[in-house]
PDB file of N, CA and C in Angstrom:
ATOM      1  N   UNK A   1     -15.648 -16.699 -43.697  1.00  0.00           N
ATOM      2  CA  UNK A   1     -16.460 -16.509 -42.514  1.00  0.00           C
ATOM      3  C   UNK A   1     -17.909 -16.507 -42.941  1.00  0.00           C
ATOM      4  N   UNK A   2     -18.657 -16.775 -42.190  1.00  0.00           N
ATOM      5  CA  UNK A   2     -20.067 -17.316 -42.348  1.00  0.00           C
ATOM      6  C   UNK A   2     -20.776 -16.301 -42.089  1.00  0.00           C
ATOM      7  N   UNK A   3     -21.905 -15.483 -42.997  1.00  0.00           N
ATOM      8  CA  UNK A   3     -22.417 -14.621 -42.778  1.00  0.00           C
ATOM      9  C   UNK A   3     -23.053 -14.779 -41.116  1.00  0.00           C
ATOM     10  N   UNK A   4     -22.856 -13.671 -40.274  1.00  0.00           N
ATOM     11  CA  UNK A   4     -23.719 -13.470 -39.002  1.00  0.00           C
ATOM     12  C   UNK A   4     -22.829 -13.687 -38.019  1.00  0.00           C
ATOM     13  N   UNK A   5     -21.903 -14.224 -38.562  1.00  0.00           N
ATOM     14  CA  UNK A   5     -20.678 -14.947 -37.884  1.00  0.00           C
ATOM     15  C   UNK A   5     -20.139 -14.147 -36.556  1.00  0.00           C
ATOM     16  N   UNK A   6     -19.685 -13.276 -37.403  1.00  0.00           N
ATOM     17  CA  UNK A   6     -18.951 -11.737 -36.393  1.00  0.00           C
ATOM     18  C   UNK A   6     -17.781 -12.150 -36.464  1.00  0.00           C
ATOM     19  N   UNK A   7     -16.964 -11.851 -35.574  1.00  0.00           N
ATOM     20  CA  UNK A   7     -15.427 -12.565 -34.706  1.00  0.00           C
ATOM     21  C   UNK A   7     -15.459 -13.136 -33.867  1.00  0.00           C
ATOM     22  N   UNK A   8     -16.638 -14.151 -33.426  1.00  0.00           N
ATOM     23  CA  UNK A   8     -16.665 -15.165 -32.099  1.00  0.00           C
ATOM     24  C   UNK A   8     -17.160 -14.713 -31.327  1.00  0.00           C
ATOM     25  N   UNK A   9     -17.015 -13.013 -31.168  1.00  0.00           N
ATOM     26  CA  UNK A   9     -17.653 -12.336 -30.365  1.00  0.00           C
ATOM     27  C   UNK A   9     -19.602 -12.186 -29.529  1.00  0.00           C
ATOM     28  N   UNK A  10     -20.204 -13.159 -28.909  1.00  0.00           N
ATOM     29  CA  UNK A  10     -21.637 -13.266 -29.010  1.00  0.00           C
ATOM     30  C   UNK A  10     -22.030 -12.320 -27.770  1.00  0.00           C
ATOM     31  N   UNK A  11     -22.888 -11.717 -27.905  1.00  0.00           N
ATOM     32  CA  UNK A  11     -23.910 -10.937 -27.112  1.00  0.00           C
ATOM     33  C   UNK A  11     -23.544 -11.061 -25.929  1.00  0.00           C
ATOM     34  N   UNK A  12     -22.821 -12.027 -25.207  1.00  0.00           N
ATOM     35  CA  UNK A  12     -22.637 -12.716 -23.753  1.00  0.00           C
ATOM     36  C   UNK A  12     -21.063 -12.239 -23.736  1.00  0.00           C
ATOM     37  N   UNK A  13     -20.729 -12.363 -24.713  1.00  0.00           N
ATOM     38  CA  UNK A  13     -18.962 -11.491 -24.461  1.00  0.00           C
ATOM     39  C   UNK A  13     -18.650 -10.901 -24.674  1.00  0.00           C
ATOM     40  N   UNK A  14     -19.853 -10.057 -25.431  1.00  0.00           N
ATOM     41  CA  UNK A  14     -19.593  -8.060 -25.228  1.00  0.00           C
ATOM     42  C   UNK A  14     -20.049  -7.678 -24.195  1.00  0.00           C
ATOM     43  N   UNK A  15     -20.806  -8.180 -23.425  1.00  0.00           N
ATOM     44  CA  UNK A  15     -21.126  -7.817 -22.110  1.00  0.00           C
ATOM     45  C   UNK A  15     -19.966  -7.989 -20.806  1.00  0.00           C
ATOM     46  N   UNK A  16     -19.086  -9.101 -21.340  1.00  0.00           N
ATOM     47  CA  UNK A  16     -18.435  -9.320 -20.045  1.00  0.00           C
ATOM     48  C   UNK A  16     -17.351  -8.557 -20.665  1.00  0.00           C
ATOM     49  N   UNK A  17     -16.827  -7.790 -21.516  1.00  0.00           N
ATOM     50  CA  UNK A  17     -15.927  -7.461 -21.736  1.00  0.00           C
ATOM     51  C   UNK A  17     -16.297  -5.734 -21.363  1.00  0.00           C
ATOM     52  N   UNK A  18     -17.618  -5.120 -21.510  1.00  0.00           N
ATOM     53  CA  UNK A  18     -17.739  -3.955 -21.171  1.00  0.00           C
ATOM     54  C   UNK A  18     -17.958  -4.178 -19.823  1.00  0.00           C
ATOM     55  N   UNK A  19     -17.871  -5.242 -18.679  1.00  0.00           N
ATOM     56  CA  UNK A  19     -17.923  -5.333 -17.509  1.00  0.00           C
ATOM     57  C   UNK A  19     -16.767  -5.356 -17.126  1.00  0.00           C
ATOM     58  N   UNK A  20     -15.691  -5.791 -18.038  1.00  0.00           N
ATOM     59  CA  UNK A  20     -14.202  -5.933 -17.299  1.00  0.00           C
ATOM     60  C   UNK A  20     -13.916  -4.577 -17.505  1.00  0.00           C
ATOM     61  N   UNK A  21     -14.073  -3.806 -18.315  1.00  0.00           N
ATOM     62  CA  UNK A  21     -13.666  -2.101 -18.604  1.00  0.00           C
ATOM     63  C   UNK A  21     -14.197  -1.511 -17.802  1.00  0.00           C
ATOM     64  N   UNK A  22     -15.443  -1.539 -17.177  1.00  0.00           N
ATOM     65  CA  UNK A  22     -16.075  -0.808 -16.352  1.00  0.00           C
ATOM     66  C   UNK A  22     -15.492  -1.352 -14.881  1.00  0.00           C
ATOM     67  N   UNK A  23     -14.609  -2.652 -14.836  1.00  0.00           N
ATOM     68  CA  UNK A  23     -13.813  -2.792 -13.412  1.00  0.00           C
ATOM     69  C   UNK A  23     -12.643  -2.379 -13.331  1.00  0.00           C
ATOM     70  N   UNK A  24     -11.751  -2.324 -14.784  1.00  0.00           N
ATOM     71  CA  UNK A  24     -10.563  -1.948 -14.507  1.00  0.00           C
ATOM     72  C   UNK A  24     -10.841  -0.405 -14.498  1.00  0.00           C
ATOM     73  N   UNK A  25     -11.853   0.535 -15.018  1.00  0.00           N
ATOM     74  CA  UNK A  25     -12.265   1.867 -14.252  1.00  0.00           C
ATOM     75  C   UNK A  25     -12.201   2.179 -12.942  1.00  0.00           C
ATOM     76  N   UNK A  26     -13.214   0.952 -12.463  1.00  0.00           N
ATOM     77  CA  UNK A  26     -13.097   1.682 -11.021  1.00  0.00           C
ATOM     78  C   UNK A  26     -12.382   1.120  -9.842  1.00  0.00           C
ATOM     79  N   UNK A  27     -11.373   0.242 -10.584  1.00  0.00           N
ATOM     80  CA  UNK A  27      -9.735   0.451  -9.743  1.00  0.00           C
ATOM     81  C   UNK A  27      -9.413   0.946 -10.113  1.00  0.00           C
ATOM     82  N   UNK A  28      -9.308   2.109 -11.435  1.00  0.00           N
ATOM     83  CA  UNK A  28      -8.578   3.325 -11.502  1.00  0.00           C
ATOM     84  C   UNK A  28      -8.388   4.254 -10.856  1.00  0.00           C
ATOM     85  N   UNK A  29      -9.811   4.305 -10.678  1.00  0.00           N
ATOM     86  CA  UNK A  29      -9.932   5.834 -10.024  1.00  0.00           C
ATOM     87  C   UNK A  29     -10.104   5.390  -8.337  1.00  0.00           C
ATOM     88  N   UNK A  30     -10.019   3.915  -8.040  1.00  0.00           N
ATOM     89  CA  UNK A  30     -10.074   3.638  -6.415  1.00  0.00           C
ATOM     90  C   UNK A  30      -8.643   3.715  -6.238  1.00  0.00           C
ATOM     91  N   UNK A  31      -7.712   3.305  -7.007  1.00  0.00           N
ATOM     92  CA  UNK A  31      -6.113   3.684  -7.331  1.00  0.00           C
ATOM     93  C   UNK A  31      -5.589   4.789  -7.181  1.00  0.00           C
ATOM     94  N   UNK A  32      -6.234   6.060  -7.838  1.00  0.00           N
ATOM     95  CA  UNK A  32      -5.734   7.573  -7.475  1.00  0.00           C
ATOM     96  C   UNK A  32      -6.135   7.996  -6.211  1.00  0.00           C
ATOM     97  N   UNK A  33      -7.369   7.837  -5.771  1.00  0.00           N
ATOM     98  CA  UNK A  33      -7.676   7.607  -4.618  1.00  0.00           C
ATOM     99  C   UNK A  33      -6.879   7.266  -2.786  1.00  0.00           C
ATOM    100  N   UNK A  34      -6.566   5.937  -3.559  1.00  0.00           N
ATOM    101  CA  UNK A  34      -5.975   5.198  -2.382  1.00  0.00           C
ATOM    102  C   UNK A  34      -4.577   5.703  -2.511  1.00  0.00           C
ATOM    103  N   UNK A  35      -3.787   6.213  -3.423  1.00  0.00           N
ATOM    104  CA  UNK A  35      -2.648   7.284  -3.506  1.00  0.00           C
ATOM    105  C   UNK A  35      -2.605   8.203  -2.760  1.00  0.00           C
ATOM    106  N   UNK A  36      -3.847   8.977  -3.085  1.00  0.00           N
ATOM    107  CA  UNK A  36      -3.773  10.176  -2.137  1.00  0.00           C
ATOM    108  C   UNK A  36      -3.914   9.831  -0.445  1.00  0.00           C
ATOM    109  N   UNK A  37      -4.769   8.922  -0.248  1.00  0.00           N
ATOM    110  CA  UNK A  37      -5.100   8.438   1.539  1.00  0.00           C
ATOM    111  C   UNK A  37      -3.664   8.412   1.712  1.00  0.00           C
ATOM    112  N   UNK A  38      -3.045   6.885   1.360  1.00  0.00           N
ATOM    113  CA  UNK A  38      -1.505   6.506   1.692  1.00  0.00           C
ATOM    114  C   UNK A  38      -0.883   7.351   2.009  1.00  0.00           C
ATOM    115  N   UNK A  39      -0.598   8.250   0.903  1.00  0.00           N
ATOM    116  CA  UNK A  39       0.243   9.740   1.182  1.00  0.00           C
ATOM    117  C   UNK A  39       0.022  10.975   1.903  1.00  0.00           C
ATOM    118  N   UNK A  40      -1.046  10.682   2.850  1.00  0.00           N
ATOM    119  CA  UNK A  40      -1.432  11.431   3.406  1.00  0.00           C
ATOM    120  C   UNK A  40      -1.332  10.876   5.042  1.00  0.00           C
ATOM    121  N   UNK A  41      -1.493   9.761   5.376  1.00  0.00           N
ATOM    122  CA  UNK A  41      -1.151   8.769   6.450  1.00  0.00           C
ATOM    123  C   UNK A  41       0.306   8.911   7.057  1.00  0.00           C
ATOM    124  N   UNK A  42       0.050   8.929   8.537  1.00  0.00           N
ATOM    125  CA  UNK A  42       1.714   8.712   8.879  1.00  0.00           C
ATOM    126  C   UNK A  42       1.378   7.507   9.769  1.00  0.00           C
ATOM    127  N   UNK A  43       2.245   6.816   9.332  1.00  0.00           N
ATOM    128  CA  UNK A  43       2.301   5.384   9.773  1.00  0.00           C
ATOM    129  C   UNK A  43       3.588   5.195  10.824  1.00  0.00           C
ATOM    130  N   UNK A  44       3.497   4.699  12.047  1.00  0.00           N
ATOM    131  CA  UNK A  44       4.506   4.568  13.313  1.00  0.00           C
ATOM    132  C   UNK A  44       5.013   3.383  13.646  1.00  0.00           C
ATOM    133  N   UNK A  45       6.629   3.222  13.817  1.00  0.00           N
ATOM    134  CA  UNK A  45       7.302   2.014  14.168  1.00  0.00           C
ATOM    135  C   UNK A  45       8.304   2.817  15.143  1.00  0.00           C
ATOM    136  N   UNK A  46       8.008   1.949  15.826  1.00  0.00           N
ATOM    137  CA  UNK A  46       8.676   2.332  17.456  1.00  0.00           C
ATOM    138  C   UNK A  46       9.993   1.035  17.275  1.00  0.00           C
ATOM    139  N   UNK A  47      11.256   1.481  18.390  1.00  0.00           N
ATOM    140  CA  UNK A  47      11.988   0.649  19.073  1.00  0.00           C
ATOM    141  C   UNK A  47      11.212  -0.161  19.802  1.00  0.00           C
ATOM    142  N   UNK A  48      11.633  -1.134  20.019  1.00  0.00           N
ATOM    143  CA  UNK A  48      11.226  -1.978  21.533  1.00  0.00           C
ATOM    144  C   UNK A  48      10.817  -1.236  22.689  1.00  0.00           C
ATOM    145  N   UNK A  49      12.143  -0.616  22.726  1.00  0.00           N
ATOM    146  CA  UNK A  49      12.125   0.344  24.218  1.00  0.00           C
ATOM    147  C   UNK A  49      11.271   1.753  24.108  1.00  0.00           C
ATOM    148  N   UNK A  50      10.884   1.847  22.891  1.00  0.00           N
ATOM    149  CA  UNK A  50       9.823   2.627  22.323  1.00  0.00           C
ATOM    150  C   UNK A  50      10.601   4.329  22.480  1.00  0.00           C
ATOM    151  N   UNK A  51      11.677   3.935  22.562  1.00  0.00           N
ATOM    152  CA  UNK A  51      12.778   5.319  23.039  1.00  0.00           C
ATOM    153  C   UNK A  51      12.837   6.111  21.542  1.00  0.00           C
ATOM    154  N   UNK A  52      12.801   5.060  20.222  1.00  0.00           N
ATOM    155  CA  UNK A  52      12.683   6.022  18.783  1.00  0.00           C
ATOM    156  C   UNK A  52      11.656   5.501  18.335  1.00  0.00           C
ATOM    157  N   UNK A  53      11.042   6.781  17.444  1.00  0.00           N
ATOM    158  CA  UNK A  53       9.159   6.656  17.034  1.00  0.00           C
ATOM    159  C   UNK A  53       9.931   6.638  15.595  1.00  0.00           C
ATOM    160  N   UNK A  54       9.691   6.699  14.554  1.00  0.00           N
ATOM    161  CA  UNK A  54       9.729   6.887  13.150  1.00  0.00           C
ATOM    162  C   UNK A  54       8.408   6.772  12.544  1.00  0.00           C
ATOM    163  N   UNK A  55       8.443   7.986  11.349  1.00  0.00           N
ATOM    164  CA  UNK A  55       6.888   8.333  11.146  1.00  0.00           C
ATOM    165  C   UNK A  55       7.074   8.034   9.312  1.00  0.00           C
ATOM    166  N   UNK A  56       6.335   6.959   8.643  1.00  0.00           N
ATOM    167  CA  UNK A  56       6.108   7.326   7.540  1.00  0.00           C
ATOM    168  C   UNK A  56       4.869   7.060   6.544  1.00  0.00           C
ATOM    169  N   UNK A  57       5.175   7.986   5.305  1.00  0.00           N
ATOM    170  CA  UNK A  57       3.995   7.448   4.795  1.00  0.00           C
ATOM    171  C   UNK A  57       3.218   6.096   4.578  1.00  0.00           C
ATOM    172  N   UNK A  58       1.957   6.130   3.919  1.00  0.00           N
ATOM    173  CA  UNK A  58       1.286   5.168   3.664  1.00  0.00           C
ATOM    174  C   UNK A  58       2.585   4.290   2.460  1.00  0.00           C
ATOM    175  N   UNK A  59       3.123   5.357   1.397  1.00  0.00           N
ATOM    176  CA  UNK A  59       3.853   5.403   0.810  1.00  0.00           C
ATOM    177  C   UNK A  59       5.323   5.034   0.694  1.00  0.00           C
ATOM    178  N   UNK A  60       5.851   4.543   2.220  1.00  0.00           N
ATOM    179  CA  UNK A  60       7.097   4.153   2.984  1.00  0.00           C
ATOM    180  C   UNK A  60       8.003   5.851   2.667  1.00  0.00           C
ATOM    181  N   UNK A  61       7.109   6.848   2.434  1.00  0.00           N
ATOM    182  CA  UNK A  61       8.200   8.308   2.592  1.00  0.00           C
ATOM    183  C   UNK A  61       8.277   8.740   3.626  1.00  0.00           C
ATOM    184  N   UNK A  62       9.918   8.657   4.393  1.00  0.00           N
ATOM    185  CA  UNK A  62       9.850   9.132   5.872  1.00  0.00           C
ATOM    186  C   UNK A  62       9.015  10.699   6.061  1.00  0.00           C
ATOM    187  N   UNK A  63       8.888  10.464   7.130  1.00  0.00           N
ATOM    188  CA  UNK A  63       8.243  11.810   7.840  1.00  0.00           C
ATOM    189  C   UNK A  63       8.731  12.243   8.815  1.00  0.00           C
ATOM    190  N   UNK A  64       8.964  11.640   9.895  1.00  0.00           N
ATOM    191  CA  UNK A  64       9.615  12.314  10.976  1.00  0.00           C
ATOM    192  C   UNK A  64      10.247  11.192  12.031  1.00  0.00           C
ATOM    193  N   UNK A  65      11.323  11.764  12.741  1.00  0.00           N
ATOM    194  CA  UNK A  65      12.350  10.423  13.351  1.00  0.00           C
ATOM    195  C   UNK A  65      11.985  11.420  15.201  1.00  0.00           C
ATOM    196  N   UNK A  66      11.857  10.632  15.885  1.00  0.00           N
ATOM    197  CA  UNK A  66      11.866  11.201  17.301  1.00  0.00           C
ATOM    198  C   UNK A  66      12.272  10.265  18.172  1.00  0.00           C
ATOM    199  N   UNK A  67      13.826  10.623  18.828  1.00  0.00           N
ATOM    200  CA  UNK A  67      14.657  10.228  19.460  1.00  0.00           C
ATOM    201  C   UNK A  67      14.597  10.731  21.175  1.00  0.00           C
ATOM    202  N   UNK A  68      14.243   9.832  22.432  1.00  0.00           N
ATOM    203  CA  UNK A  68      14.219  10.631  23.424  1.00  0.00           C
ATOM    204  C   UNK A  68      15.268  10.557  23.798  1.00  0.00           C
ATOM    205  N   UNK A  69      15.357  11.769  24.192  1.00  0.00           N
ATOM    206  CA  UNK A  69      16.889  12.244  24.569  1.00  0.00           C
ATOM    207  C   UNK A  69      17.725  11.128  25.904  1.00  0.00           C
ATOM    208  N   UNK A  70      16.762  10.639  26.647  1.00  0.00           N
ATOM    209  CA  UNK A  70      17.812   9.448  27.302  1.00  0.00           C
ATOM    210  C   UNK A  70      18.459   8.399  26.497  1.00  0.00           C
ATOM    211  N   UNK A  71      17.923   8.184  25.607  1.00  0.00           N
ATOM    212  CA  UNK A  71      18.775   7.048  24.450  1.00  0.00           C
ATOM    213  C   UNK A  71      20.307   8.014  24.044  1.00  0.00           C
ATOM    214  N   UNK A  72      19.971   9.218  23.735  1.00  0.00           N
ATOM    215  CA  UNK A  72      21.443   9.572  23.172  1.00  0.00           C
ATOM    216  C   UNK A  72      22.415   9.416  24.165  1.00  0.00           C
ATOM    217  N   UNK A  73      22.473   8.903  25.081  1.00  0.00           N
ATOM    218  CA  UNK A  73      23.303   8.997  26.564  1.00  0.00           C
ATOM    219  C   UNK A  73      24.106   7.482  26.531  1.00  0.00           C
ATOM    220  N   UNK A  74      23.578   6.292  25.691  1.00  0.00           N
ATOM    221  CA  UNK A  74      23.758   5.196  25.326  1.00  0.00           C
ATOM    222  C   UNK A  74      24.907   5.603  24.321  1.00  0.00           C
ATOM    223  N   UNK A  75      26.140   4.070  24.147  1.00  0.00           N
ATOM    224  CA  UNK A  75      26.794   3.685  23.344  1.00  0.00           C
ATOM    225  C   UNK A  75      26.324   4.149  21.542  1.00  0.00           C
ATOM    226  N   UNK A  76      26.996   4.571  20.573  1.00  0.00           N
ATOM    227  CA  UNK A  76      26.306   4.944  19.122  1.00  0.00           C
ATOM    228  C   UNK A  76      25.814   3.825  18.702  1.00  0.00           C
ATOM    229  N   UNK A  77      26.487   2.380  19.125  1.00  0.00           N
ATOM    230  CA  UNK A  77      25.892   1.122  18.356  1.00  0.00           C
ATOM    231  C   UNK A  77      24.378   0.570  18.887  1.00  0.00           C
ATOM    232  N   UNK A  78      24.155   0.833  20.305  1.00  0.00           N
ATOM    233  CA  UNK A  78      22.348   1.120  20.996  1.00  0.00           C
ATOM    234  C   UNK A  78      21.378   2.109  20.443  1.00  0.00           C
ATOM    235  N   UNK A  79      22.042   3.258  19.769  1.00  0.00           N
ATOM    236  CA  UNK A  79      20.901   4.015  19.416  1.00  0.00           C
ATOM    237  C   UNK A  79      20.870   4.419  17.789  1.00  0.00           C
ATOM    238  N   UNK A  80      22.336   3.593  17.477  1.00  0.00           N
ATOM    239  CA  UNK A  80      22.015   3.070  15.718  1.00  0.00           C
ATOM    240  C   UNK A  80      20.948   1.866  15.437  1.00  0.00           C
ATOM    241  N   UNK A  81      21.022   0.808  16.339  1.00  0.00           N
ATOM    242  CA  UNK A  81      19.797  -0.176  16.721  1.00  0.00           C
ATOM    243  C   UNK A  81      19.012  -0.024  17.143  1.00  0.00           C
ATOM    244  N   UNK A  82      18.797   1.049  18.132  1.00  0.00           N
ATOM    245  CA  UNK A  82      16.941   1.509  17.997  1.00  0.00           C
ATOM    246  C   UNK A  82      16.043   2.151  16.864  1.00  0.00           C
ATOM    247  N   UNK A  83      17.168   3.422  16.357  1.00  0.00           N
ATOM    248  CA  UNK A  83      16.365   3.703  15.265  1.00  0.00           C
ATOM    249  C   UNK A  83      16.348   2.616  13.898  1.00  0.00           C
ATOM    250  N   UNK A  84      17.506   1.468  13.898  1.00  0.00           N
ATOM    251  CA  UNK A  84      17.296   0.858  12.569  1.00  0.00           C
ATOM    252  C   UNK A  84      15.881   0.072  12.636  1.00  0.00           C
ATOM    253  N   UNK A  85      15.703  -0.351  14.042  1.00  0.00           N
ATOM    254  CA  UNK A  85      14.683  -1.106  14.655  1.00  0.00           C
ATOM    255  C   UNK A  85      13.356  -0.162  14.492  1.00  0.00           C
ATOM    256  N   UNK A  86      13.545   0.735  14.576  1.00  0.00           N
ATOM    257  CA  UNK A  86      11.949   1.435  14.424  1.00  0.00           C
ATOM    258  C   UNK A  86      11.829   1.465  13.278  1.00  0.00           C
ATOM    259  N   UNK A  87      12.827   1.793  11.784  1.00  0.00           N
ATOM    260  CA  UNK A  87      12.600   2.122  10.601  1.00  0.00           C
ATOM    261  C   UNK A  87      12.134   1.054  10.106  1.00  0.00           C
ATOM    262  N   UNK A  88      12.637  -0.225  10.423  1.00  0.00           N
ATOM    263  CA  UNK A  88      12.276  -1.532  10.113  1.00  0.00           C
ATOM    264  C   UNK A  88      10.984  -2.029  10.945  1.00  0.00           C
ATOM    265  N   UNK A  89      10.070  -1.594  11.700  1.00  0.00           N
ATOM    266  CA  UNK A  89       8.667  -1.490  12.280  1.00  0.00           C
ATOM    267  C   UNK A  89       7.682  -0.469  11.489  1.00  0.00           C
ATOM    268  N   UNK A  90       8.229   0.557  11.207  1.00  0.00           N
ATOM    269  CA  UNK A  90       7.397   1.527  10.286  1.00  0.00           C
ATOM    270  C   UNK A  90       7.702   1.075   8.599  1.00  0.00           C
ATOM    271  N   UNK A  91       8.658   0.529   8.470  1.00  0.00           N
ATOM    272  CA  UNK A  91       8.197  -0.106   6.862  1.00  0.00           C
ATOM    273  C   UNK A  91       7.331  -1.281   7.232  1.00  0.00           C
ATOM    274  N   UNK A  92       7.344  -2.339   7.923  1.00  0.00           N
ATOM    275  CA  UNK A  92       6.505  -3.352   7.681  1.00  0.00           C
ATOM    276  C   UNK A  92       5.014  -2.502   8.054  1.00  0.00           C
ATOM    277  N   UNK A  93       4.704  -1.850   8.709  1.00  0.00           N
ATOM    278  CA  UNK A  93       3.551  -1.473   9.263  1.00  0.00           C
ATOM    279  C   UNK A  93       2.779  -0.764   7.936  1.00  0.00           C
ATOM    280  N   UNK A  94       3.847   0.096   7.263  1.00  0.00           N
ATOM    281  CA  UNK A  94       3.290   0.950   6.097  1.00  0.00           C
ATOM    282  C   UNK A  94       3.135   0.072   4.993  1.00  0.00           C
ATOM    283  N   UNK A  95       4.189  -1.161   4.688  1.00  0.00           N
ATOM    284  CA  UNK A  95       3.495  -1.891   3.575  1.00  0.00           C
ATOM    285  C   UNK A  95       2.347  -2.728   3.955  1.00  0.00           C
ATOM    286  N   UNK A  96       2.353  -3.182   5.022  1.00  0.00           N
ATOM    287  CA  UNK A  96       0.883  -3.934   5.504  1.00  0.00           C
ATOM    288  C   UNK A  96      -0.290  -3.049   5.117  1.00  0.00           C
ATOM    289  N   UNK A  97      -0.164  -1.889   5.828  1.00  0.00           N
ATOM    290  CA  UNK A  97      -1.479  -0.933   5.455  1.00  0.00           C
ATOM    291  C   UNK A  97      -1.541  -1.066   3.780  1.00  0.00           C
ATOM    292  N   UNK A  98      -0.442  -0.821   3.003  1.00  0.00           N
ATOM    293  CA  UNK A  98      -0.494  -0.459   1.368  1.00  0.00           C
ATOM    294  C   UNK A  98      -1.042  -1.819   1.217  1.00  0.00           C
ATOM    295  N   UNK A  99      -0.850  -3.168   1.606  1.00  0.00           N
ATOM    296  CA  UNK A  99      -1.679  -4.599   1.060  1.00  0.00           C
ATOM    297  C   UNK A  99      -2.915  -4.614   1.354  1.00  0.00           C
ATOM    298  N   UNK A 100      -3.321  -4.438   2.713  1.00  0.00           N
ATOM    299  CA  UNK A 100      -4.456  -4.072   3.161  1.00  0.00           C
ATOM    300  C   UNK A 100      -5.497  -3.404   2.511  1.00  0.00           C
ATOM    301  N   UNK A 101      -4.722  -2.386   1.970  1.00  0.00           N
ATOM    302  CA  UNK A 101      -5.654  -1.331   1.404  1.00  0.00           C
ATOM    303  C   UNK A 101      -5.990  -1.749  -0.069  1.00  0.00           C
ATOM    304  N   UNK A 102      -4.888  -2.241  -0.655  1.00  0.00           N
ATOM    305  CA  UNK A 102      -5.047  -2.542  -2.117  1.00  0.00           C
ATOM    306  C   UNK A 102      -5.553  -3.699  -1.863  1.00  0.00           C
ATOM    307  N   UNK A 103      -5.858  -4.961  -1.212  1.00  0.00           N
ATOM    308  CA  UNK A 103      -6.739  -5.751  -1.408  1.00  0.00           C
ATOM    309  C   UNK A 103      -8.080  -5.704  -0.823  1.00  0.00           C
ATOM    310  N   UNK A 104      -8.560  -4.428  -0.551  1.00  0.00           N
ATOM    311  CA  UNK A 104      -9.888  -3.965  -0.357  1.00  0.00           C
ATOM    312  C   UNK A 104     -10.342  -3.292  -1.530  1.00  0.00           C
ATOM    313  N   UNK A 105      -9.444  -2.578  -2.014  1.00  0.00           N
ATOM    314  CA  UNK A 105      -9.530  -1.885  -3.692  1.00  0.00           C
ATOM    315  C   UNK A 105     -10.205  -2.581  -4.665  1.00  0.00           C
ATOM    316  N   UNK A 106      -9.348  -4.184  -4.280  1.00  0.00           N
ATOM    317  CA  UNK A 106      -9.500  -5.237  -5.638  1.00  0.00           C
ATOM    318  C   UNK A 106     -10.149  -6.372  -5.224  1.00  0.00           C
ATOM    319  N   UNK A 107     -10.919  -6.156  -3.784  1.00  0.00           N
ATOM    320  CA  UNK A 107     -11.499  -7.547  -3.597  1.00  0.00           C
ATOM    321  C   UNK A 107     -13.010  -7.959  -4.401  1.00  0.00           C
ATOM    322  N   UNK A 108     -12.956  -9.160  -4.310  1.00  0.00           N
ATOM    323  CA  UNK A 108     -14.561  -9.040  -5.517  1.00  0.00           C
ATOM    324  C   UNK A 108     -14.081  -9.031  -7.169  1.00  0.00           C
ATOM    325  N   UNK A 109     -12.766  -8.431  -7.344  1.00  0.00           N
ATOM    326  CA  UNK A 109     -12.042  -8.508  -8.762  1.00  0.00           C
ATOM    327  C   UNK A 109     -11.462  -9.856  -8.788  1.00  0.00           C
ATOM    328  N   UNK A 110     -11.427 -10.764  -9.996  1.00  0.00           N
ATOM    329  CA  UNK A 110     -10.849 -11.450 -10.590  1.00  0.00           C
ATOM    330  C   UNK A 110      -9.469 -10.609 -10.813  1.00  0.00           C
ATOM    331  N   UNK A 111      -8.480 -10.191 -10.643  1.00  0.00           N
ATOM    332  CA  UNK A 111      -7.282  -9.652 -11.644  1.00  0.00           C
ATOM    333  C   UNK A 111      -6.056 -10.370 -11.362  1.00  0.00           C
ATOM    334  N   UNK A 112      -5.670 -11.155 -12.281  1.00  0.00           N
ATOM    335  CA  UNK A 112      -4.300 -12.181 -12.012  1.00  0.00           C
ATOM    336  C   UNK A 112      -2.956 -11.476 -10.817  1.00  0.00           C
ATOM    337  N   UNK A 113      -2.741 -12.092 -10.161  1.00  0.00           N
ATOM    338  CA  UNK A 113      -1.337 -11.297  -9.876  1.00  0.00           C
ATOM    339  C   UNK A 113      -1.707 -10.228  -8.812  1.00  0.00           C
ATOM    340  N   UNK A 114      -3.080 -10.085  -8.565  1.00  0.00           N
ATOM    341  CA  UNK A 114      -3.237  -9.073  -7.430  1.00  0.00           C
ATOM    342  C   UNK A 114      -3.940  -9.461  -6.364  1.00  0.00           C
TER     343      UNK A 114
END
């Protein structure tokens, strides 16, 4: 190696490399962050007939199921399909928010895969 040489490393790519450390920082800590919001969020998917609410986290962790009592008066296979129907409205709703949110986290970032 040629005196002055270094490891390839020049003035211009220690800089971008203490710039990529200083980004994957502050999606770190926009990461613990956006953990705590999510998990703190109750996110709502209704039936059609809007007869079952289902409540969950930002996190897809249920929270709470609310059934109005005229649905229980229905067949078990109508009000096994409302609530599967709301659980399946409150997951898409809660992972939308979680994409949403994480590509506001990381927008402006170069990071493969995100």
């Amino acid at each position: 190696m040629a005196q002055g040489q270094g490891f390839g490393f020049g003035l211009g790519k220690i800089k971008e490399l203490q710039e990529a450390f200083k980004k994957a920082q502050q999606v770190q800590e926009g990461a613990k962050q956006l953990q705590e919001e999510l998990e703190n969020m109750d996110i709502l998917g209704e039936s059609e007939d809007g007869l079952v609410k289902v409540y969950l986290s930002g996190n897809q962790e249920p929270r709470s199921l609310e059934i109005d009592p005229s649905l229980l008066s229905q067949d078990a296979t109508v009000v096994s399909a409302s609530i599967l129907q709301a659980m399946k409205n409150a997951y898409i709703a809660s992972t939308d928010t979680m994409r949403s949110k994480m590509e506001e986290l990381t927008s402006g970032l170069n990071i493969p895969g995100i």
